[in-house]
Every structure is written in structure tokens, then in C-alpha cells.
C-alpha atoms as a PDB file:
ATOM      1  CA  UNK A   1     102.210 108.590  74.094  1.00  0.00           C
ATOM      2  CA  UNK A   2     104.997 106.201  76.065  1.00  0.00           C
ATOM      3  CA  UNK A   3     103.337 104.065  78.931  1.00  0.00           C
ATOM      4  CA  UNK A   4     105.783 103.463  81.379  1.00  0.00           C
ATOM      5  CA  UNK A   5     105.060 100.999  83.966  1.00  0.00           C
ATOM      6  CA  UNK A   6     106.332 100.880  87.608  1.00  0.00           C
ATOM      7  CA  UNK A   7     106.653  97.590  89.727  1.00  0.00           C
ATOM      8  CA  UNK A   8     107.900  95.396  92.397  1.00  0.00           C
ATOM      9  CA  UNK A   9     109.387  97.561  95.602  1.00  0.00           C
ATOM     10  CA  UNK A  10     107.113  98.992  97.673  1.00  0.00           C
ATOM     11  CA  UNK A  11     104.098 101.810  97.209  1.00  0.00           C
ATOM     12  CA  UNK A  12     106.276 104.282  99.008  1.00  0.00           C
ATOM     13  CA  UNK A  13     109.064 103.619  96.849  1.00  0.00           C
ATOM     14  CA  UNK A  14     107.189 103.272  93.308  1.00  0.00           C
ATOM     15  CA  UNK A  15     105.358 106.610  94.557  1.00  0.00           C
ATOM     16  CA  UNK A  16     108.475 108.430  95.658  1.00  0.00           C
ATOM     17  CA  UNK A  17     109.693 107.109  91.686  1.00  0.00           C
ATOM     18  CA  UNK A  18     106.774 108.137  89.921  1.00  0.00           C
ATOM     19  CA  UNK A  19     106.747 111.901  91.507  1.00  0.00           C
ATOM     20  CA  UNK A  20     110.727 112.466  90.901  1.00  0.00           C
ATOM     21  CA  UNK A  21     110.338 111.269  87.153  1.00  0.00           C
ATOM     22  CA  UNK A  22     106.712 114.057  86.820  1.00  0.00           C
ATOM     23  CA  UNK A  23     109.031 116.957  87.919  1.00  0.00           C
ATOM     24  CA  UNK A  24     112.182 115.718  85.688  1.00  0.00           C
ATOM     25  CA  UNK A  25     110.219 114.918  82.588  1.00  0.00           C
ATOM     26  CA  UNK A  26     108.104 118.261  83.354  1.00  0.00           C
ATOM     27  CA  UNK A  27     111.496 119.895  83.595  1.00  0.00           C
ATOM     28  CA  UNK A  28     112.086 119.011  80.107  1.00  0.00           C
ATOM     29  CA  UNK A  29     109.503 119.814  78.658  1.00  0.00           C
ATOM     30  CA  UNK A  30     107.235 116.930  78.419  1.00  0.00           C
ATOM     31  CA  UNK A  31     103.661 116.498  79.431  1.00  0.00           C
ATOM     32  CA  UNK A  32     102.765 113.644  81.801  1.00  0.00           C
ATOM     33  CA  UNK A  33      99.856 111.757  83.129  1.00  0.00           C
ATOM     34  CA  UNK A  34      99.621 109.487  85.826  1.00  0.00           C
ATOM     35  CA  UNK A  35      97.626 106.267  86.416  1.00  0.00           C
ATOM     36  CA  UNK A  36      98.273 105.099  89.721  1.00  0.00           C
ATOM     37  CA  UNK A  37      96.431 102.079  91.550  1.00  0.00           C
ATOM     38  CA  UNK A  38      95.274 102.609  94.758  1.00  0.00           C
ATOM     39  CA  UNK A  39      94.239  98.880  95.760  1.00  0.00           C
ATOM     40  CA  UNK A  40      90.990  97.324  95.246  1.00  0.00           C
ATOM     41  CA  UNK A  41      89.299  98.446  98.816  1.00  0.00           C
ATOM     42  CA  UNK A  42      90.867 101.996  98.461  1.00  0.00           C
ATOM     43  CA  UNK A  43      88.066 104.663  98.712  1.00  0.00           C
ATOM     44  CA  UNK A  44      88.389 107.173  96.131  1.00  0.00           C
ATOM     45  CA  UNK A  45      86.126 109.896  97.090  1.00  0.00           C
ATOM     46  CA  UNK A  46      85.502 110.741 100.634  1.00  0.00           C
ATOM     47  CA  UNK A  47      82.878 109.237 102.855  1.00  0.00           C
ATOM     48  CA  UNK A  48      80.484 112.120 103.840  1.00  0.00           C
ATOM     49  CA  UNK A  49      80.792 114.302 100.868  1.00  0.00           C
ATOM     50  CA  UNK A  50      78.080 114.600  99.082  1.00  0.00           C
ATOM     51  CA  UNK A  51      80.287 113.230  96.069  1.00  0.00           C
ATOM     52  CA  UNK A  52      80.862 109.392  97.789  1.00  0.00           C
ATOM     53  CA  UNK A  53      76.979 109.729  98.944  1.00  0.00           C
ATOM     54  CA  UNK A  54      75.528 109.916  95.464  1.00  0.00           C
ATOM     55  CA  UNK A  55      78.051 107.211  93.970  1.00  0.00           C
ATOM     56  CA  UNK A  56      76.640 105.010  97.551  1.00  0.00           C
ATOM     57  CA  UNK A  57      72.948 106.005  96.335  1.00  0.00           C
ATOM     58  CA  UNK A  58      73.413 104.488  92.940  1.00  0.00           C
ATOM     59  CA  UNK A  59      75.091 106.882  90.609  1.00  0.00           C
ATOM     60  CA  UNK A  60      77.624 105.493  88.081  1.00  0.00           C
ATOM     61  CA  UNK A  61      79.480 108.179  87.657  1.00  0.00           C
ATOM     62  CA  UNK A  62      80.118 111.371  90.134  1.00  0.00           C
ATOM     63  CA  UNK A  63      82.008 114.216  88.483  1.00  0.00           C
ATOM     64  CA  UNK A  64      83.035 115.898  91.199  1.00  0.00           C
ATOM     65  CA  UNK A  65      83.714 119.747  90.072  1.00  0.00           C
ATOM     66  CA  UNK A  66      85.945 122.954  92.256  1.00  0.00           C
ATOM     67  CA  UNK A  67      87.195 126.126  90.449  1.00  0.00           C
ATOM     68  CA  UNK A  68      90.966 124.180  90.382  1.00  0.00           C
ATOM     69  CA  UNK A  69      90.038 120.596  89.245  1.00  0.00           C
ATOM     70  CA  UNK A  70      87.531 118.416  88.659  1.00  0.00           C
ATOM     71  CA  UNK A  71      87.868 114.573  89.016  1.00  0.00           C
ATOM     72  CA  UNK A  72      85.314 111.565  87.370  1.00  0.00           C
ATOM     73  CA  UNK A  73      84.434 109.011  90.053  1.00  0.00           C
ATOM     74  CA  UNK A  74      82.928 105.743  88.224  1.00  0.00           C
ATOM     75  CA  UNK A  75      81.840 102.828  89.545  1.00  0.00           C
ATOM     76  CA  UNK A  76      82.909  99.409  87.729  1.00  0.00           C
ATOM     77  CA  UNK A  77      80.617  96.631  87.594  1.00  0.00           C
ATOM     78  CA  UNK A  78      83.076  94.250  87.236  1.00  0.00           C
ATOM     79  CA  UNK A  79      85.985  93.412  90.498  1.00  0.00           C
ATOM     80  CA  UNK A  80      88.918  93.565  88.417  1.00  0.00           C
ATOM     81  CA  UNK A  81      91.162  96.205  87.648  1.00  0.00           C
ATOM     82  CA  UNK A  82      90.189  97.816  84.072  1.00  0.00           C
ATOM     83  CA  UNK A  83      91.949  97.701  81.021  1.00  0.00           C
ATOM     84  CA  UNK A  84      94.845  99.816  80.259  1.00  0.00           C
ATOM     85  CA  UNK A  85      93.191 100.947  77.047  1.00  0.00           C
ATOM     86  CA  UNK A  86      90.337 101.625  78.698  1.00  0.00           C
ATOM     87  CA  UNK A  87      91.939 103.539  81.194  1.00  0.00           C
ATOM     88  CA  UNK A  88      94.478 105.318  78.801  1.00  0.00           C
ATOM     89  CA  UNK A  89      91.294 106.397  76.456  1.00  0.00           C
ATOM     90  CA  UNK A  90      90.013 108.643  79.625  1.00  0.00           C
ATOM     91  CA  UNK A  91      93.057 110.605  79.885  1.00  0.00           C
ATOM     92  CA  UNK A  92      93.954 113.536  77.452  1.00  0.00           C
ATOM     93  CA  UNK A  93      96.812 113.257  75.638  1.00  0.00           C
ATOM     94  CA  UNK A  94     100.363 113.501  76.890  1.00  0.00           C
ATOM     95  CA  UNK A  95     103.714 112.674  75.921  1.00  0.00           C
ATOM     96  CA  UNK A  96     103.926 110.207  78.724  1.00  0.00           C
ATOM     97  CA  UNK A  97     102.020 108.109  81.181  1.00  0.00           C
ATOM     98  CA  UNK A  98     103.494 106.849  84.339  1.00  0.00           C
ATOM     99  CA  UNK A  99     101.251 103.828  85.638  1.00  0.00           C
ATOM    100  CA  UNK A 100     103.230 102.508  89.022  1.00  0.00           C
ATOM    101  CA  UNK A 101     101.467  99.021  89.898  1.00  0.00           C
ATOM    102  CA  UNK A 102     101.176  98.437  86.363  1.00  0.00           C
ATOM    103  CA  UNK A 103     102.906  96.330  84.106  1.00  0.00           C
ATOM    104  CA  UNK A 104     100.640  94.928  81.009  1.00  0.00           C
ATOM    105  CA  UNK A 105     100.838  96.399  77.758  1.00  0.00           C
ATOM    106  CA  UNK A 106     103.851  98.907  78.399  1.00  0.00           C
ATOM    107  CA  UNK A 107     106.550 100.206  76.001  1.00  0.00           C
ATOM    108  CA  UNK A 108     109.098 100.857  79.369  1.00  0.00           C
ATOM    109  CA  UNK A 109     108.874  99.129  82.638  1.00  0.00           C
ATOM    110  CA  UNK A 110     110.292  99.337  85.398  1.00  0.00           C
ATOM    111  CA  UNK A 111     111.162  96.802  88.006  1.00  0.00           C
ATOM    112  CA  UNK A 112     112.019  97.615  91.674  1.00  0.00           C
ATOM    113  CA  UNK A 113     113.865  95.374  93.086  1.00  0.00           C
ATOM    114  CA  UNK A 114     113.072  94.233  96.901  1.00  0.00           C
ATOM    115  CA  UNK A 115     115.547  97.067  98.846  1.00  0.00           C
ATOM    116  CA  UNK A 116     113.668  99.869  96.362  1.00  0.00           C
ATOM    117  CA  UNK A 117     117.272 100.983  95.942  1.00  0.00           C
ATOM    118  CA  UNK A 118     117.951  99.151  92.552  1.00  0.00           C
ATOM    119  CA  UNK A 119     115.594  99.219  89.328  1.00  0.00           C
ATOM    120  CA  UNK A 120     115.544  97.642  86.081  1.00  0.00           C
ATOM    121  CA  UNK A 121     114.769  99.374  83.197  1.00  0.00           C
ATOM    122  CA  UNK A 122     113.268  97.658  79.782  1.00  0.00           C
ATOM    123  CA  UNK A 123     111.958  98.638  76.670  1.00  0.00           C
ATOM    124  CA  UNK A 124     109.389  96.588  75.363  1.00  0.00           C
ATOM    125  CA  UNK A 125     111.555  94.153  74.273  1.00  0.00           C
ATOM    126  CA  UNK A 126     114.881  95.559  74.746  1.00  0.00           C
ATOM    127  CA  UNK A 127     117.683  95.142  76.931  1.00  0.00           C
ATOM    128  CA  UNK A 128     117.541  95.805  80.728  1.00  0.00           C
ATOM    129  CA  UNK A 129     119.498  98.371  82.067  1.00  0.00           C
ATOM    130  CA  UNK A 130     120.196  98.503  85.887  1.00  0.00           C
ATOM    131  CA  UNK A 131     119.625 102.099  87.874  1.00  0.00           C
ATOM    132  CA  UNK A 132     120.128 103.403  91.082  1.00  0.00           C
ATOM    133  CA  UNK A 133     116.737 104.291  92.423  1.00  0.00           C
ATOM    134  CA  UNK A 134     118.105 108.312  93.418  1.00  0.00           C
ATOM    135  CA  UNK A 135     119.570 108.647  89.666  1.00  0.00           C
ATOM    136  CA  UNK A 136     116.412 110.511  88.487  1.00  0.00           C
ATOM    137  CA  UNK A 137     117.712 112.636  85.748  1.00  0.00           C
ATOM    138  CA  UNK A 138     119.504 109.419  84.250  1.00  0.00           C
ATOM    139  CA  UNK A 139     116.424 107.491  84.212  1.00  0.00           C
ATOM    140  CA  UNK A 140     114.519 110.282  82.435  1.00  0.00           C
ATOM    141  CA  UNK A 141     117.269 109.704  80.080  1.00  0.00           C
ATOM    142  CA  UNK A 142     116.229 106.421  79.775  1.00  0.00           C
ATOM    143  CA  UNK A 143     112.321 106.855  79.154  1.00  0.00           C
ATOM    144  CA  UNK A 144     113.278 110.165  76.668  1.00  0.00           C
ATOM    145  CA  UNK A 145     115.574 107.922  74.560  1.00  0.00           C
ATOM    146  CA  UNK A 146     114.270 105.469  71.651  1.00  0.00           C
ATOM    147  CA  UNK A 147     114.836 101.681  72.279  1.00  0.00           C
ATOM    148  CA  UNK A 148     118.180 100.832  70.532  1.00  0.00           C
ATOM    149  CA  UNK A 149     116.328  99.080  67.290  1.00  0.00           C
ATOM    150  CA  UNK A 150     114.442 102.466  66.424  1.00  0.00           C
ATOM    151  CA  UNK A 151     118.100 104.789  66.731  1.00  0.00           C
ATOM    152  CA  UNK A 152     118.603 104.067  62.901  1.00  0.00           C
END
């Protein structure tokens, strides 16, 4: 599994990112996952549903079920944002994760810069390579391809 992490810009433009690169990467075949943070006040579930009213009466976890999804609501007891392993060990697996608003512990980032126009890509520990923030099929490229030092 690649973690790729998405910062700096904007939401709008690290969301508009993150759902160009699921339909490329889909496109080619690859499975992806997405961990996106929503901001620490952000409600998840919605207030009146039965769902946010058992997770307000106490519940730890809500598992909120329809016939076309389901989706685990749990309440942290801690105020920061969890780890990325923890988070990561919830998801099934898939070639690769997309996490915009996150940059610890991943093997690509990317780095918006302030227009949202211009991105930097890294490996972990690789050279940068600059991107136009509309070249979606070349930065695909870029998260498909193996850092330069594992090519031999």
C-alpha cells in the first residue's frame, strides 16, 4: 500500500486533487482509499439521525448500516488527530491511500503551493518534482512510478 499525502493549498483545491487522482488511478487499474480530514469541530454523522443521537447518548462506536454502504462512527477520547497507523489499520487493503491534510509518515507527498496551481511532488526521500495542478494523468505517473533508488 503507497500513502500519499496531500498539503498546503486550500481544502477545495487538495479535494478537487484527491478526486482527479481516485478516477485516474481507478482508470488504471488500481484500488484506492481515501483518508481525508474534515477539521476537528466537523460533525461526521448528522444531528437528528438516530446515528449522531446514540454516539451523543454515550456510544463509542455507531456503525451506521444502508443496503449501499455502511460507515463506523467512533468517538476518540483523546483531542488530537489519530495515528496514521491507526487509521490505515481500519481500512481494507488497497494499492493506494490518498490522505489530503496529511503529511506524517508518507512514502509521496504532495505540497500545494499557495495559488493551488503548482505542486511539489516527493518521494520519501527523493527528489521534488514540480507539477501543474490540472496535469492529472502525469501526476498519476508520478505516484505509479518507483522512487529513482528502487528502478535498479
Amino acid at each position: 500500500m503507497t500513502l500519499v499525502g496531500i498539503r498546503g493549498g486550500g481544502n477545495r483545491e487538495q479535494a478537487r486533487l484527491t478526486r482527479s487522482l481516485v478516477a485516474a488511478l481507478k482508470a488504471r487499474g488500481q484500488s484506492v482509499s481515501v483518508i481525508a480530514y474534515t477539521g476537528a469541530a466537523t460533525e461526521i454523522d448528522i444531528p437528528g439521525k438516530d446515528s449522531y443521537e446514540h454516539r451523543r447518548a454515550g456510544a463509542r462506536e455507531v456503525l451506521a448500516v444502508s443496503r449501499l454502504r455502511w460507515a463506523l462512527v467512533h468517538e476518540t477520547e483523546s483531542p488530537g488527530r489519530p495515528d496514521m497507523a491507526e487509521l490505515l489499520a481500519r481500512l481494507d487493503p488497497v494499492d493506494i491511500v490518498l490522505a489530503p491534510g496529511f503529511d506524517d509518515d508518507v512514502d509521496i507527498s504532495f505540497d500545494l503551493d499557495g495559488s493551488g496551481d503548482v505542486i511539489q511532488a516527493a518521494h520519501a526521500g527523493g527528489a521534488q518534482s514540480p507539477f501543474q495542478l490540472d496535469r492529472t494523468e502525469q501526476i498519476a505517473d508520478f505516484i505509479l512510478s518507483p522512487p529513482p533508488e528502487k528502478q535498479t
